[in-house]
Each structure stands twice: as structure tokens, then as C-alpha cells.
PDB file of N, CA and C in Angstrom:
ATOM      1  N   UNK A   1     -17.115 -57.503  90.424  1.00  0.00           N
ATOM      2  CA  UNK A   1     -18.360 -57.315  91.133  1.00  0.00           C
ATOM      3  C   UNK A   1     -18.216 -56.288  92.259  1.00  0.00           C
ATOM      4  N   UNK A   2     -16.934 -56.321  93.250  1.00  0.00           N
ATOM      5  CA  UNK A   2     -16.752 -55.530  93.898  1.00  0.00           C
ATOM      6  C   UNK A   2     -16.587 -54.108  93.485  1.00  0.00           C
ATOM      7  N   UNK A   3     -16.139 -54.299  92.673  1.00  0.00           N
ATOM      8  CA  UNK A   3     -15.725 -52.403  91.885  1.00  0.00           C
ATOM      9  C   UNK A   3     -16.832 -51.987  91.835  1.00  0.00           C
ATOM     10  N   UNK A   4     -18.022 -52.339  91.061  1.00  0.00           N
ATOM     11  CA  UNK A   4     -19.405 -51.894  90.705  1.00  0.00           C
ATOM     12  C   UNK A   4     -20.306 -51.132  91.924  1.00  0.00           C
ATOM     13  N   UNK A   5     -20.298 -52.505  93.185  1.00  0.00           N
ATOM     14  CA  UNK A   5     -20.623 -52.139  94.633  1.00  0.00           C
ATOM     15  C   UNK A   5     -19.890 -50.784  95.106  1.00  0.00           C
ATOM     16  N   UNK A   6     -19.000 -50.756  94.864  1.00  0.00           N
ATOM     17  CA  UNK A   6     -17.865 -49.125  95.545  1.00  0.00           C
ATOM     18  C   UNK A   6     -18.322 -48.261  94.673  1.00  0.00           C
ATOM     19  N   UNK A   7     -18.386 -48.639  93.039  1.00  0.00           N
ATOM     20  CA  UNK A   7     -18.940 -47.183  92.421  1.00  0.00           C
ATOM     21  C   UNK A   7     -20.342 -46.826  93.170  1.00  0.00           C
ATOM     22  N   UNK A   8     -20.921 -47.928  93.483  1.00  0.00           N
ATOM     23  CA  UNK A   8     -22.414 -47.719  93.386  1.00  0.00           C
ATOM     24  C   UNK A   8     -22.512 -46.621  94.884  1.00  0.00           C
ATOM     25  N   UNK A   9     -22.121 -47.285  95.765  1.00  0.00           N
ATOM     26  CA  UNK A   9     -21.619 -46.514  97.263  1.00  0.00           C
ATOM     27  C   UNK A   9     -21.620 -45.081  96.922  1.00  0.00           C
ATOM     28  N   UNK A  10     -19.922 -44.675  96.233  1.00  0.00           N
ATOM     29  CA  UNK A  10     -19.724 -43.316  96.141  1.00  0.00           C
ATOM     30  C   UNK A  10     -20.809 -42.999  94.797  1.00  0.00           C
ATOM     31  N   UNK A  11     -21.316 -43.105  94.236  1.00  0.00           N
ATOM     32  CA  UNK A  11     -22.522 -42.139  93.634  1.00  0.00           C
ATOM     33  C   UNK A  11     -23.653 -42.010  94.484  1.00  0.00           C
ATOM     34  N   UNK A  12     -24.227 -42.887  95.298  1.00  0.00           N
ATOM     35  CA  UNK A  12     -24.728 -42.535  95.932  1.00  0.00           C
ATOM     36  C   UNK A  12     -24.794 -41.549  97.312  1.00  0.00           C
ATOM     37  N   UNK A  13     -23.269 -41.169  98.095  1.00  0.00           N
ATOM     38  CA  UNK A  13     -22.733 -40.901  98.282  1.00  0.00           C
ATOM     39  C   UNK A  13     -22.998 -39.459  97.958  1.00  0.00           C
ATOM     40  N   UNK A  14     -22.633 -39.029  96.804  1.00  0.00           N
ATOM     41  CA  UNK A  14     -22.128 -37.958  95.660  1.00  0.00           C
ATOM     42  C   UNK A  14     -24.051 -37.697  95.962  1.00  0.00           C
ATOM     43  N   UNK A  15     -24.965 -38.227  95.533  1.00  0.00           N
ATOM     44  CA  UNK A  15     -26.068 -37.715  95.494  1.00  0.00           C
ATOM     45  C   UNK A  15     -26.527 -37.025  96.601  1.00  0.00           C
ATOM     46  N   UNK A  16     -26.167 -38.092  98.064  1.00  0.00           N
ATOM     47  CA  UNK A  16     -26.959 -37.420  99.102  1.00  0.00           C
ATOM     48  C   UNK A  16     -26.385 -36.097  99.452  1.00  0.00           C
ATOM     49  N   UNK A  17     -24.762 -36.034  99.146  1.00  0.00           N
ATOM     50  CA  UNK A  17     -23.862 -34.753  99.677  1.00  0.00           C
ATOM     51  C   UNK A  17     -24.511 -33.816  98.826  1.00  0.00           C
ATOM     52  N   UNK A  18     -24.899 -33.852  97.308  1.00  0.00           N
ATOM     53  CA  UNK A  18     -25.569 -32.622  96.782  1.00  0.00           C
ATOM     54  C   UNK A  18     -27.240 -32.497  97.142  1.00  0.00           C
ATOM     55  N   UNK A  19     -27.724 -33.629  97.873  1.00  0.00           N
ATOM     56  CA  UNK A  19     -29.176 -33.234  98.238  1.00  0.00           C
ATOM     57  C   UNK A  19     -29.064 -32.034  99.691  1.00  0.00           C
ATOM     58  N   UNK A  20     -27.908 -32.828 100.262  1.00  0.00           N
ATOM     59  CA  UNK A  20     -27.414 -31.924 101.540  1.00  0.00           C
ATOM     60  C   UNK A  20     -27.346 -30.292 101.299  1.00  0.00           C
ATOM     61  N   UNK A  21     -27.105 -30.242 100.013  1.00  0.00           N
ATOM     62  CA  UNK A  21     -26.421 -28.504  99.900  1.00  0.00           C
ATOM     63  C   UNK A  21     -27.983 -28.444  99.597  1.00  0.00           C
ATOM     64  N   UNK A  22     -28.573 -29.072  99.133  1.00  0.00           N
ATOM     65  CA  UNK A  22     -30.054 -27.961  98.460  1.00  0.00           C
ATOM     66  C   UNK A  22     -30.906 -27.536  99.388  1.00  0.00           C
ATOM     67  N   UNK A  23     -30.953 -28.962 100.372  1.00  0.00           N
ATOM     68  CA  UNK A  23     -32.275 -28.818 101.350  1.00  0.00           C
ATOM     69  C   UNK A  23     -31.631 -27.902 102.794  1.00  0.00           C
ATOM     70  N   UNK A  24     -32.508 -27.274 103.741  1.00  0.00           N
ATOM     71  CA  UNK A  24     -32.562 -26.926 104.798  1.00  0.00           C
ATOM     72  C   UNK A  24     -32.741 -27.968 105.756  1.00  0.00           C
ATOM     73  N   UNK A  25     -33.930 -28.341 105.966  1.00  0.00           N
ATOM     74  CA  UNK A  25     -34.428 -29.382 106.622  1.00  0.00           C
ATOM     75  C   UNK A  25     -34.789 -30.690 105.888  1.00  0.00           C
ATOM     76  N   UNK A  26     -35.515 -31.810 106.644  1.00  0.00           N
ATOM     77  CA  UNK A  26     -36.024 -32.743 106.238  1.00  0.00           C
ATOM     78  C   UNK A  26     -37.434 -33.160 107.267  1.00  0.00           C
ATOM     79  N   UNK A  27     -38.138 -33.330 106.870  1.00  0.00           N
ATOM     80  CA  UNK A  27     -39.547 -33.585 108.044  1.00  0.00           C
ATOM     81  C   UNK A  27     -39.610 -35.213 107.503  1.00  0.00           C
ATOM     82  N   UNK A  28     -39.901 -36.311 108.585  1.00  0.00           N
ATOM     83  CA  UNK A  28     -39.857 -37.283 108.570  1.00  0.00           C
ATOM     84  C   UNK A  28     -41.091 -37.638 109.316  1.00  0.00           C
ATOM     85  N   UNK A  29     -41.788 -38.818 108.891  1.00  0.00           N
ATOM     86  CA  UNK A  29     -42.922 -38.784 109.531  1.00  0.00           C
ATOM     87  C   UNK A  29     -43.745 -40.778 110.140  1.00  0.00           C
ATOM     88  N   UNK A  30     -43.484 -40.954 111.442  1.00  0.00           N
ATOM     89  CA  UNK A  30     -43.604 -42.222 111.374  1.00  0.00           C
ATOM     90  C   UNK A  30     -45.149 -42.776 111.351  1.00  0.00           C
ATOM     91  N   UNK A  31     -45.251 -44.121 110.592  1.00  0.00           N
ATOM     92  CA  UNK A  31     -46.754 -44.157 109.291  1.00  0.00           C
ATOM     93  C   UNK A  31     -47.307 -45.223 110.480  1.00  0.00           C
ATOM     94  N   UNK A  32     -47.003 -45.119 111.688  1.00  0.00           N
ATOM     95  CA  UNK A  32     -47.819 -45.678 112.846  1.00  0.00           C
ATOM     96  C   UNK A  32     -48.222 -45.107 113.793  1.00  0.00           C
ATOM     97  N   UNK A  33     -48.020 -43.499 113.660  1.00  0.00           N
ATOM     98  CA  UNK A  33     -48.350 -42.497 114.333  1.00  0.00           C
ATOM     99  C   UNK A  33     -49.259 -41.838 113.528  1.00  0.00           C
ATOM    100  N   UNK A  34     -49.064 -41.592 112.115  1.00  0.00           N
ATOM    101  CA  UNK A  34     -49.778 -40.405 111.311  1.00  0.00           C
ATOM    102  C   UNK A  34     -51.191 -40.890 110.723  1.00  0.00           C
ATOM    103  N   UNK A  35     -52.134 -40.235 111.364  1.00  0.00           N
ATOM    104  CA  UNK A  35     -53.173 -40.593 111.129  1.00  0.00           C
ATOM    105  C   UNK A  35     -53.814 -40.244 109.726  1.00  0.00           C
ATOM    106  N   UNK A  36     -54.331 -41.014 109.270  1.00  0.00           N
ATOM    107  CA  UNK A  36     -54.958 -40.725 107.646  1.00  0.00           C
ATOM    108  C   UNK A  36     -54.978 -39.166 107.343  1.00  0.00           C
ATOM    109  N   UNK A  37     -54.358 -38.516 106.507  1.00  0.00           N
ATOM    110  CA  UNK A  37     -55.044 -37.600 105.776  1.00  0.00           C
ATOM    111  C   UNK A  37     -55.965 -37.393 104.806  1.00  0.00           C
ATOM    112  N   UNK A  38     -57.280 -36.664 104.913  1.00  0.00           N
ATOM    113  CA  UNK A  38     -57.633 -36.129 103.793  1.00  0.00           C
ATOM    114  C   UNK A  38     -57.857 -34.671 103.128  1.00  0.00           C
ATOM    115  N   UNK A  39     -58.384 -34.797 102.070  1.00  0.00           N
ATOM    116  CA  UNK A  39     -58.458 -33.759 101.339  1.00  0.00           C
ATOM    117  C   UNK A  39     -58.869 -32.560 102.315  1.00  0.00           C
ATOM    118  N   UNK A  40     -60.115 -32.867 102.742  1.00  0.00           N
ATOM    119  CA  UNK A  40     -61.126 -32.237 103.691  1.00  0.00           C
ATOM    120  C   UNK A  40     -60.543 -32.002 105.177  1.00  0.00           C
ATOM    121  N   UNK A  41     -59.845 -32.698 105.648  1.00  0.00           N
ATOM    122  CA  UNK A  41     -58.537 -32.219 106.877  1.00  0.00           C
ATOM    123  C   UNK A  41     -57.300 -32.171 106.913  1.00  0.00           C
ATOM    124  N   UNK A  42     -56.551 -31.321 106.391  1.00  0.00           N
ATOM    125  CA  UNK A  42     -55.361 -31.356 105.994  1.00  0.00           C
ATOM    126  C   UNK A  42     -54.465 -31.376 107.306  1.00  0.00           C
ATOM    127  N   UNK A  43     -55.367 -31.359 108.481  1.00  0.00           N
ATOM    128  CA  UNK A  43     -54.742 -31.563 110.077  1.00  0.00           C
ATOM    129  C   UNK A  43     -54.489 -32.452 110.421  1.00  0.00           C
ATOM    130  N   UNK A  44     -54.618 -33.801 109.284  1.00  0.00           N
ATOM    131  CA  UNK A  44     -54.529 -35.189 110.143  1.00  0.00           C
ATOM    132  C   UNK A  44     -53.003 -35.453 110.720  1.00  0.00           C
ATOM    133  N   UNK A  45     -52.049 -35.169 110.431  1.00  0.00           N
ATOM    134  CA  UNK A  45     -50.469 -35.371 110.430  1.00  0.00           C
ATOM    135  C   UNK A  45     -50.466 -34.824 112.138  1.00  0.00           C
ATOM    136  N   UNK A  46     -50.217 -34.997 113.151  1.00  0.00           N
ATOM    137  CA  UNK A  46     -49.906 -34.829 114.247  1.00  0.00           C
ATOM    138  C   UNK A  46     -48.356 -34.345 114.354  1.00  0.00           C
ATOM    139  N   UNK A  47     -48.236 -33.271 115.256  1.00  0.00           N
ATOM    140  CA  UNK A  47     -46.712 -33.137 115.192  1.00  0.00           C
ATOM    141  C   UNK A  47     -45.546 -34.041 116.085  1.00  0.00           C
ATOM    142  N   UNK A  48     -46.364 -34.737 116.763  1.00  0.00           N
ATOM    143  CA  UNK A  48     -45.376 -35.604 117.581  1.00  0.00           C
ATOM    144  C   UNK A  48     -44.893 -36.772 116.287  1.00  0.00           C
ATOM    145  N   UNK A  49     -45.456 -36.835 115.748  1.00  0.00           N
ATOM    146  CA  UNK A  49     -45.524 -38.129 114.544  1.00  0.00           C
ATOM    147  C   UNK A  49     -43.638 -37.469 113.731  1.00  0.00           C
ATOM    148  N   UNK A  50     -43.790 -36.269 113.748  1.00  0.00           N
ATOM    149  CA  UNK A  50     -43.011 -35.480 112.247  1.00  0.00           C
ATOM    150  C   UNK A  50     -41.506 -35.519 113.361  1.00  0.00           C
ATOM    151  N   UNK A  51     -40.793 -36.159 112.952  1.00  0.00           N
ATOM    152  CA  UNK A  51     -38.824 -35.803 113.016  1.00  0.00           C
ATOM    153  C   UNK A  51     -38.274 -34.926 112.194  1.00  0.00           C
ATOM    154  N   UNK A  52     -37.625 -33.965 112.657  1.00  0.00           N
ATOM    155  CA  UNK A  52     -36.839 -32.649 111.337  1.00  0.00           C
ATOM    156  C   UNK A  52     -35.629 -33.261 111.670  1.00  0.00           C
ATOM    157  N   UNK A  53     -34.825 -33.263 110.709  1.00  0.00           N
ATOM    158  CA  UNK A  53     -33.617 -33.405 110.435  1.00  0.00           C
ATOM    159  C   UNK A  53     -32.705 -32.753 109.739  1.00  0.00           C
ATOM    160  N   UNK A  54     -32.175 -31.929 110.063  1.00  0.00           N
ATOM    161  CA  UNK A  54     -31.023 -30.656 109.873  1.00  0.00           C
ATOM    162  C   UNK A  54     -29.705 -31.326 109.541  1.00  0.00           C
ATOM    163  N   UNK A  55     -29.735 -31.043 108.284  1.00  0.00           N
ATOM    164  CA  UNK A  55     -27.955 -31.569 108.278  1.00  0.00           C
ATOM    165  C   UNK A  55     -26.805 -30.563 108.713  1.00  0.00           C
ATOM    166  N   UNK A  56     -25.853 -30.903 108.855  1.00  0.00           N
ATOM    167  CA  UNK A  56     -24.616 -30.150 109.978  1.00  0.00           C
ATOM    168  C   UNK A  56     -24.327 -29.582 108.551  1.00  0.00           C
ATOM    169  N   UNK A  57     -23.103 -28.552 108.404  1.00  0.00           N
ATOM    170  CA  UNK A  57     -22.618 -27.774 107.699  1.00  0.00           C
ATOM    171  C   UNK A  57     -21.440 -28.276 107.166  1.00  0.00           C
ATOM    172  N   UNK A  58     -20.845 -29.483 107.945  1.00  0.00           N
ATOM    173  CA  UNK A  58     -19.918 -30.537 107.443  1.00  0.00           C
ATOM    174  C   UNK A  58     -19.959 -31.475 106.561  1.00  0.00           C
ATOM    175  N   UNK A  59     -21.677 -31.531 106.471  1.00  0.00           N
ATOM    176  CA  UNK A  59     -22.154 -32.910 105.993  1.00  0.00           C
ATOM    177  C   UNK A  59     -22.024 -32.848 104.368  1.00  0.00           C
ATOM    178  N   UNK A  60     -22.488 -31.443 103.469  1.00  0.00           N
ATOM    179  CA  UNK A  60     -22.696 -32.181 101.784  1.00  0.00           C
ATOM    180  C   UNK A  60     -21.071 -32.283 101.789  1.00  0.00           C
ATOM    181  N   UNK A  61     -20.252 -31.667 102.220  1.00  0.00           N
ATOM    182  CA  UNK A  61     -18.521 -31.741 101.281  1.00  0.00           C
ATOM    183  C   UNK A  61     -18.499 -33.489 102.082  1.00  0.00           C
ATOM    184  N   UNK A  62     -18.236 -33.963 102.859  1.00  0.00           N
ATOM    185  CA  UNK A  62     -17.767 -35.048 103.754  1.00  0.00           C
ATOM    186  C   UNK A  62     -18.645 -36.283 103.033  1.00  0.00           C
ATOM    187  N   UNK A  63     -19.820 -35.889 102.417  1.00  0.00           N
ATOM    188  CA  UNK A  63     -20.469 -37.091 101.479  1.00  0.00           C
ATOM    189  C   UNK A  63     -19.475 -36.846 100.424  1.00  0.00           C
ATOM    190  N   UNK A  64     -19.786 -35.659  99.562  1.00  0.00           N
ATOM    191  CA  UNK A  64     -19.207 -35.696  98.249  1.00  0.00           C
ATOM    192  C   UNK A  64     -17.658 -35.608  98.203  1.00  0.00           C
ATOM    193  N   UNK A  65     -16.767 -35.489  98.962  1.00  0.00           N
ATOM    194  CA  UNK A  65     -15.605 -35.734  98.940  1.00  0.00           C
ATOM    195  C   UNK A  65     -15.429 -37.283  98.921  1.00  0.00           C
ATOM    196  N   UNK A  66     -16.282 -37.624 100.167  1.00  0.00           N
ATOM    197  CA  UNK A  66     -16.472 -39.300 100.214  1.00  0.00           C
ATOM    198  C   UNK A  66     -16.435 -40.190  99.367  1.00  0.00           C
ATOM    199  N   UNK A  67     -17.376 -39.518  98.538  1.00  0.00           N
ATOM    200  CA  UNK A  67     -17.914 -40.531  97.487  1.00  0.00           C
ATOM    201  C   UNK A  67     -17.250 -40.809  96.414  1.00  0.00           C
ATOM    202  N   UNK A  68     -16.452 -39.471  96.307  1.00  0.00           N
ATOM    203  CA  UNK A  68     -15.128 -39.416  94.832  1.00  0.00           C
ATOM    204  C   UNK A  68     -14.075 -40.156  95.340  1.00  0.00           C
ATOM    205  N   UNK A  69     -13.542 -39.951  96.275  1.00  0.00           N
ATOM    206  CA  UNK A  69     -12.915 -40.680  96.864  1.00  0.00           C
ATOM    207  C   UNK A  69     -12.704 -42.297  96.489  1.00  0.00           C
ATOM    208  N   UNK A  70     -14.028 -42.278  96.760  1.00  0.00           N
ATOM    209  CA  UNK A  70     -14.335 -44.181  96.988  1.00  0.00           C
ATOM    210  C   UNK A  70     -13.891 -44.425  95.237  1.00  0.00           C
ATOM    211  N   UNK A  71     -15.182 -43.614  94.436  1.00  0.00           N
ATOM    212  CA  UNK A  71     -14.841 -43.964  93.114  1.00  0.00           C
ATOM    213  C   UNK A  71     -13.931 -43.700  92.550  1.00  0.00           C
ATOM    214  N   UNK A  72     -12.703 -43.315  92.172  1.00  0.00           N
ATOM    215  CA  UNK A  72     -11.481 -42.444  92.119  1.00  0.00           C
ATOM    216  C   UNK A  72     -10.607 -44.464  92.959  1.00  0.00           C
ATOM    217  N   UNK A  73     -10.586 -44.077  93.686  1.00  0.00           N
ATOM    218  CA  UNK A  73      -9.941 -45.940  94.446  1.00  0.00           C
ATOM    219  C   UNK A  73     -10.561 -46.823  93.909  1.00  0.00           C
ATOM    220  N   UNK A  74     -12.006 -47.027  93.452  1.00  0.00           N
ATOM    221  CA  UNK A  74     -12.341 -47.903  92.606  1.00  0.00           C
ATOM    222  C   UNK A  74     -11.708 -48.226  91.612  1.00  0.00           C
ATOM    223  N   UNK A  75     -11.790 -47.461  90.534  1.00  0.00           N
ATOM    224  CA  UNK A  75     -10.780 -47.337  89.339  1.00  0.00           C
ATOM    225  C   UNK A  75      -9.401 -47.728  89.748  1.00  0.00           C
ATOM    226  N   UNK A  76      -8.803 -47.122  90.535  1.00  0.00           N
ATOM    227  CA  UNK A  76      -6.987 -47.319  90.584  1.00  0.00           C
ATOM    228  C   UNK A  76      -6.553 -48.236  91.264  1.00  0.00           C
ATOM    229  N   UNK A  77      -7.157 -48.468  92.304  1.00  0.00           N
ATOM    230  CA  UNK A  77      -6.381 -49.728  92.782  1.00  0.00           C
ATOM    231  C   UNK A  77      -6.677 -51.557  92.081  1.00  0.00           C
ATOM    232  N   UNK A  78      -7.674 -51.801  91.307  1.00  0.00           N
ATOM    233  CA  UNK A  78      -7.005 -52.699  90.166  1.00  0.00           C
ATOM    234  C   UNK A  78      -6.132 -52.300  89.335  1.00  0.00           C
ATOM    235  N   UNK A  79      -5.828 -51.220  88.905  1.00  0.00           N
ATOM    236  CA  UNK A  79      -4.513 -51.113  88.256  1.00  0.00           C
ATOM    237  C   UNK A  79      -3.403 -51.073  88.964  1.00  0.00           C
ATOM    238  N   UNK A  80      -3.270 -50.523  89.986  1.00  0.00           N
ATOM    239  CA  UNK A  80      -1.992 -50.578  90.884  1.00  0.00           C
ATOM    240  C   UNK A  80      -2.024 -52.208  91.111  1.00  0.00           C
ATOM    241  N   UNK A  81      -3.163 -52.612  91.571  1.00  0.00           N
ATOM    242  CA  UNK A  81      -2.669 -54.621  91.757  1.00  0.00           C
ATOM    243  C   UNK A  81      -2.108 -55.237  90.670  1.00  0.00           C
ATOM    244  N   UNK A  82      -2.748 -54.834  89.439  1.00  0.00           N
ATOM    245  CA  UNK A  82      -2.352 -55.175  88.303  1.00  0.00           C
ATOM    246  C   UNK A  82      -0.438 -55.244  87.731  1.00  0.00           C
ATOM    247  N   UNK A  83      -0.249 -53.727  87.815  1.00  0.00           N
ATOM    248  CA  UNK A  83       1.023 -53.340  87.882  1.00  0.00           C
ATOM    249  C   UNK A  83       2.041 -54.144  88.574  1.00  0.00           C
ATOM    250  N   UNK A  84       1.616 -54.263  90.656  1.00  0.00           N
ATOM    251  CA  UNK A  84       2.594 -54.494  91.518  1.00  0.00           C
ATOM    252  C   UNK A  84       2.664 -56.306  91.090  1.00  0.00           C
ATOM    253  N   UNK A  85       1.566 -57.120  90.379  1.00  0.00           N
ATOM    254  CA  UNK A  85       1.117 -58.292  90.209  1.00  0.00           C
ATOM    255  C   UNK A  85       2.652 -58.798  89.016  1.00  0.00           C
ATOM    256  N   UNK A  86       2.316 -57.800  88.148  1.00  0.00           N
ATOM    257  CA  UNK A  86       3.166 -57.554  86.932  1.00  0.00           C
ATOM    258  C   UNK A  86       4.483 -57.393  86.979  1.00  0.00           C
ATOM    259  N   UNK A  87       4.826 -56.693  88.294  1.00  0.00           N
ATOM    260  CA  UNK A  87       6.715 -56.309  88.505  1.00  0.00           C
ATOM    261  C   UNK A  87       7.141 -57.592  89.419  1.00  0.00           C
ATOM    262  N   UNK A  88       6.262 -58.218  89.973  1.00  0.00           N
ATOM    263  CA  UNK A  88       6.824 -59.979  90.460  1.00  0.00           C
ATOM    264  C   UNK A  88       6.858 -59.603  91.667  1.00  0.00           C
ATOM    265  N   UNK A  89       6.110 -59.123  92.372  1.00  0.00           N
ATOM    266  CA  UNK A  89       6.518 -58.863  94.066  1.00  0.00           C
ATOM    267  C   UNK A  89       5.269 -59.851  94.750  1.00  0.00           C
ATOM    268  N   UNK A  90       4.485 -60.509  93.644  1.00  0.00           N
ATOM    269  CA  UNK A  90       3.434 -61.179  94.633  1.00  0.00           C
ATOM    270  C   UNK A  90       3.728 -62.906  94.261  1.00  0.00           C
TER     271      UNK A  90
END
């Protein structure tokens, strides 16, 4: 059950580090500030409402290294327990 949870981590992981390389920004917008839009006012969005969020230049490798990482240790370390389980040291 645990292995599944760690894959699940580093793919997700792996996704956000390649959303990181595509996007520039991110505009975020809180839905208790932003007043209705419609068709007919496309002004309703206030800018105090909108957060940008810039990812650092560190950020897609440090996910996606991350994330292989995790999954890559997922896989091997039941076999290494397996193994050290197997040569009688536990």
C-alpha cells in the first residue's frame, strides 16, 4: 500500500516539475473576492482578488528529479529488504 502512495507522490511530482517548464506564470484568483462574471462584463474579476505565481528557475528539475527519485526508491528498496531479510542479518 505504501509503495503505491510514493509512486503516486513522485508522478505527481514528475507532473507539476513538467507543468513548471511550460508555464511562465500562474494567476490565482480568490472566489470570495471575485465578483460574478459575465458575458456582457468581462471586468468583473478585480485585480486585488488575482495572486501571480512565478515559479523560481530551480523549481521544474527539483520536482522532476524529486519525483524519480522517490519512484526509482519505491521499486528498490523492497528488494534490498528483501535481499538483506534473505542473507539473515534481521
Amino acid at each position: 500500500m505504501w509503495r503505491s502512495v510514493f509512486i503516486a507522490l513522485g508522478v505527481m511530482a514528475i507532473v507539476l516539475g513538467l507543468e513548471f517548464l511550460v508555464i511562465d506564470s500562474a494567476t490565482f484568483y480568490d472566489p470570495d473576492e471575485v465578483r460574478t462574471i459575465s458575458f456582457l462584463d468581462p471586468t468583473g474579476s478585480s485585480a486585488e482578488a488575482a495572486k501571480v505565481f512565478r515559479p523560481k528557475d530551480w523549481m521544474p528539475w527539483a520536482f522532476l528529479s524529486g519525483g524519480i527519485v522517490t519512484i526509482v526508491y519505491s521499486y528498490l528498496i523492497p528488494v534490498r529488504y528483501r535481499s538483506w531479510r534473505q542473507a539473515g542479518a534481521g
